[in-house]
C-alpha atoms as a PDB file:
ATOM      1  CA  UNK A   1     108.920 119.821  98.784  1.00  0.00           C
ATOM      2  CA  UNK A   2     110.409 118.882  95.449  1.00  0.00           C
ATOM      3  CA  UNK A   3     112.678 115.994  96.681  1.00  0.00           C
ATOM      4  CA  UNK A   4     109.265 114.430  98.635  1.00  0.00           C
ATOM      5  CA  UNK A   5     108.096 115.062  95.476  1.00  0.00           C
ATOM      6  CA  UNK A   6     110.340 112.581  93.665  1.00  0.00           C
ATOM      7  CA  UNK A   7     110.355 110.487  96.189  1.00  0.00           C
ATOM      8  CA  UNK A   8     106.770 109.916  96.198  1.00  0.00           C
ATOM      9  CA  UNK A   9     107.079 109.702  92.419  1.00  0.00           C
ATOM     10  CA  UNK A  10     109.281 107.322  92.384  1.00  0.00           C
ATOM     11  CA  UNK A  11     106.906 105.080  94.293  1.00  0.00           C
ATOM     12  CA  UNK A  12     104.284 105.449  92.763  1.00  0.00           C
ATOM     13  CA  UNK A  13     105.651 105.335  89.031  1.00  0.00           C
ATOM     14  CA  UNK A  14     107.183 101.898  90.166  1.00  0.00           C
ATOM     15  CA  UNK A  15     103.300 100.444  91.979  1.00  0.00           C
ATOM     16  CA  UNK A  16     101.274 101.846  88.523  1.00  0.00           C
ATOM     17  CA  UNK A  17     104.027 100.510  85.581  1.00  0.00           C
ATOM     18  CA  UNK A  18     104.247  97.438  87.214  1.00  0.00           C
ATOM     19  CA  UNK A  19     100.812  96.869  87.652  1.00  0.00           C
ATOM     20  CA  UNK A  20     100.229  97.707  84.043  1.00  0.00           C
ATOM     21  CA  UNK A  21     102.701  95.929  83.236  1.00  0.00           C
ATOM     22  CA  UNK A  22     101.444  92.356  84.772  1.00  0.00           C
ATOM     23  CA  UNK A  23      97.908  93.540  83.122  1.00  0.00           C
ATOM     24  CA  UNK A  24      99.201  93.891  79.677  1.00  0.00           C
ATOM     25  CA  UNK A  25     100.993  90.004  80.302  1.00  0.00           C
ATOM     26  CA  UNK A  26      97.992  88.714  81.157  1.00  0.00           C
ATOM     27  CA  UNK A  27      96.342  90.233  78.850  1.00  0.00           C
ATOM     28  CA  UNK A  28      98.549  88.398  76.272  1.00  0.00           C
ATOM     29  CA  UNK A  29     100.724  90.858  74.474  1.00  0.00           C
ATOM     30  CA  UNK A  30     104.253  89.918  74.787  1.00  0.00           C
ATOM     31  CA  UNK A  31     106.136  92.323  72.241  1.00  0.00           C
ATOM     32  CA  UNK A  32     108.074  95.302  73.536  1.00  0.00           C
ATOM     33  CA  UNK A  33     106.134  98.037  72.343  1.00  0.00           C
ATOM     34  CA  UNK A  34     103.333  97.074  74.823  1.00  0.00           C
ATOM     35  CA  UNK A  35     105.544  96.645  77.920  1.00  0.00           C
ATOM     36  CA  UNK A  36     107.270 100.371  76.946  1.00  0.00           C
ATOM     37  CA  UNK A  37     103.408 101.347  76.439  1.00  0.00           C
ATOM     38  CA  UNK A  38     102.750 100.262  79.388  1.00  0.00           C
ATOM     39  CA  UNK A  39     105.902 101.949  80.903  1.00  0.00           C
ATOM     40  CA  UNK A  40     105.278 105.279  79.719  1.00  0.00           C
ATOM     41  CA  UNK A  41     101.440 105.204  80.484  1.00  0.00           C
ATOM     42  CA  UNK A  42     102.497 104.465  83.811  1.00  0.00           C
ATOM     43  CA  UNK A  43     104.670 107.834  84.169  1.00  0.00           C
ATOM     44  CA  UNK A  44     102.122 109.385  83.199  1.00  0.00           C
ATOM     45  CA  UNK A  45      99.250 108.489  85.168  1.00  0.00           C
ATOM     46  CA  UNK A  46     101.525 109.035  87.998  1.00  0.00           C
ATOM     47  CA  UNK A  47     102.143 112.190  87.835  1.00  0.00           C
ATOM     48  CA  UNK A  48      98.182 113.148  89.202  1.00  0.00           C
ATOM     49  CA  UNK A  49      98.251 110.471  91.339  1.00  0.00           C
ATOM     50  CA  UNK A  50     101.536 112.120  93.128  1.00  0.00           C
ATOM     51  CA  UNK A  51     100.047 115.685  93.054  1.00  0.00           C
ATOM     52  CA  UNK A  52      97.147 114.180  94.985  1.00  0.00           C
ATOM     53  CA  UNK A  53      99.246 112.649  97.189  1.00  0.00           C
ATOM     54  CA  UNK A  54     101.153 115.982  97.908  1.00  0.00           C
ATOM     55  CA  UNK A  55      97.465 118.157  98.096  1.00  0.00           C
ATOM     56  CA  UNK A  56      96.958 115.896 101.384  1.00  0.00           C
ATOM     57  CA  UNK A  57      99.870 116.761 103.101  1.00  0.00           C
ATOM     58  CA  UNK A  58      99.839 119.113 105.294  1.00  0.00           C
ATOM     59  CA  UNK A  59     102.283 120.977 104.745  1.00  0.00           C
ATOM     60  CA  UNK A  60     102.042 123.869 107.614  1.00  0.00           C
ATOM     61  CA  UNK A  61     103.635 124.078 111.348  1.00  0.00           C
ATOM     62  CA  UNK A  62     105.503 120.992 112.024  1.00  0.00           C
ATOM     63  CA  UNK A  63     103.748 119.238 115.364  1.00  0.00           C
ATOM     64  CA  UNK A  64     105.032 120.016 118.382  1.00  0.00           C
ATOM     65  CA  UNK A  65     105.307 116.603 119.778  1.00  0.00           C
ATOM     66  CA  UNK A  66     107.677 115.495 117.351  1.00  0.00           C
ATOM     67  CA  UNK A  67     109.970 118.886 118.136  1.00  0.00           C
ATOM     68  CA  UNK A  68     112.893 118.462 120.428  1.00  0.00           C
ATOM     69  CA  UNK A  69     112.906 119.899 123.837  1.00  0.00           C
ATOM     70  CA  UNK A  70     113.363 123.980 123.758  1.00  0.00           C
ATOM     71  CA  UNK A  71     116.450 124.026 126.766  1.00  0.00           C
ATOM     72  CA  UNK A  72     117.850 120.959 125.078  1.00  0.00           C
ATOM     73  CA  UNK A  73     119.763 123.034 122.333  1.00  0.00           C
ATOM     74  CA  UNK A  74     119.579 126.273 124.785  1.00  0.00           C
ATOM     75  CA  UNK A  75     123.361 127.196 125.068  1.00  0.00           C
ATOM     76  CA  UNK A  76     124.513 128.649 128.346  1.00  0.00           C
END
C-alpha cells in the first residue's frame, strides 16, 4: 500500500504545487521565497488530500472478474 501511496503522492503533490504555484504568479509575487512557499505548502496540503484518496479505496478481496481463470495455472 505504501508504493500506491507514493504514487498517488506524487500526483497529487505535482496538481496542488503547481496550481499554487500559477496562483501566487498571478497573484504578482515573483521572488523565490513565494514560489518555494508555494512549493512546500503544496507538500503539505497533499499529504490529507492523499490519505483521502487511499480511505476510498477499497482495499479488500480483489474482484473476481479481473482474476485469471482457476485451471489456467492448474498444473497437471
Amino acid at each position: 500500500m505504501i508504493h500506491f501511496a507514493f504514487a498517488i503522492y506524487s500526483i497529487v503533490f505535482s496538481t496542488l504545487s503547481g496550481t499554487l504555484a500559477v496562483a501566487v504568479i498571478v497573484a504578482g509575487y515573483f521572488s523565490w521565497t513565494s514560489m518555494i512557499t508555494a512549493m512546500i505548502v503544496g507538500a503539505i496540503i497533499s499529504l490529507p488530500a492523499t490519505y483521502a484518496v487511499l480511505k476510498q479505496v477499497d482495499w479488500s478481496e480483489p474482484d473476481k472478474r479481473h482474476a485469471a481463470k482457476q485451471d489456467r495455472w492448474y498444473i497437471r
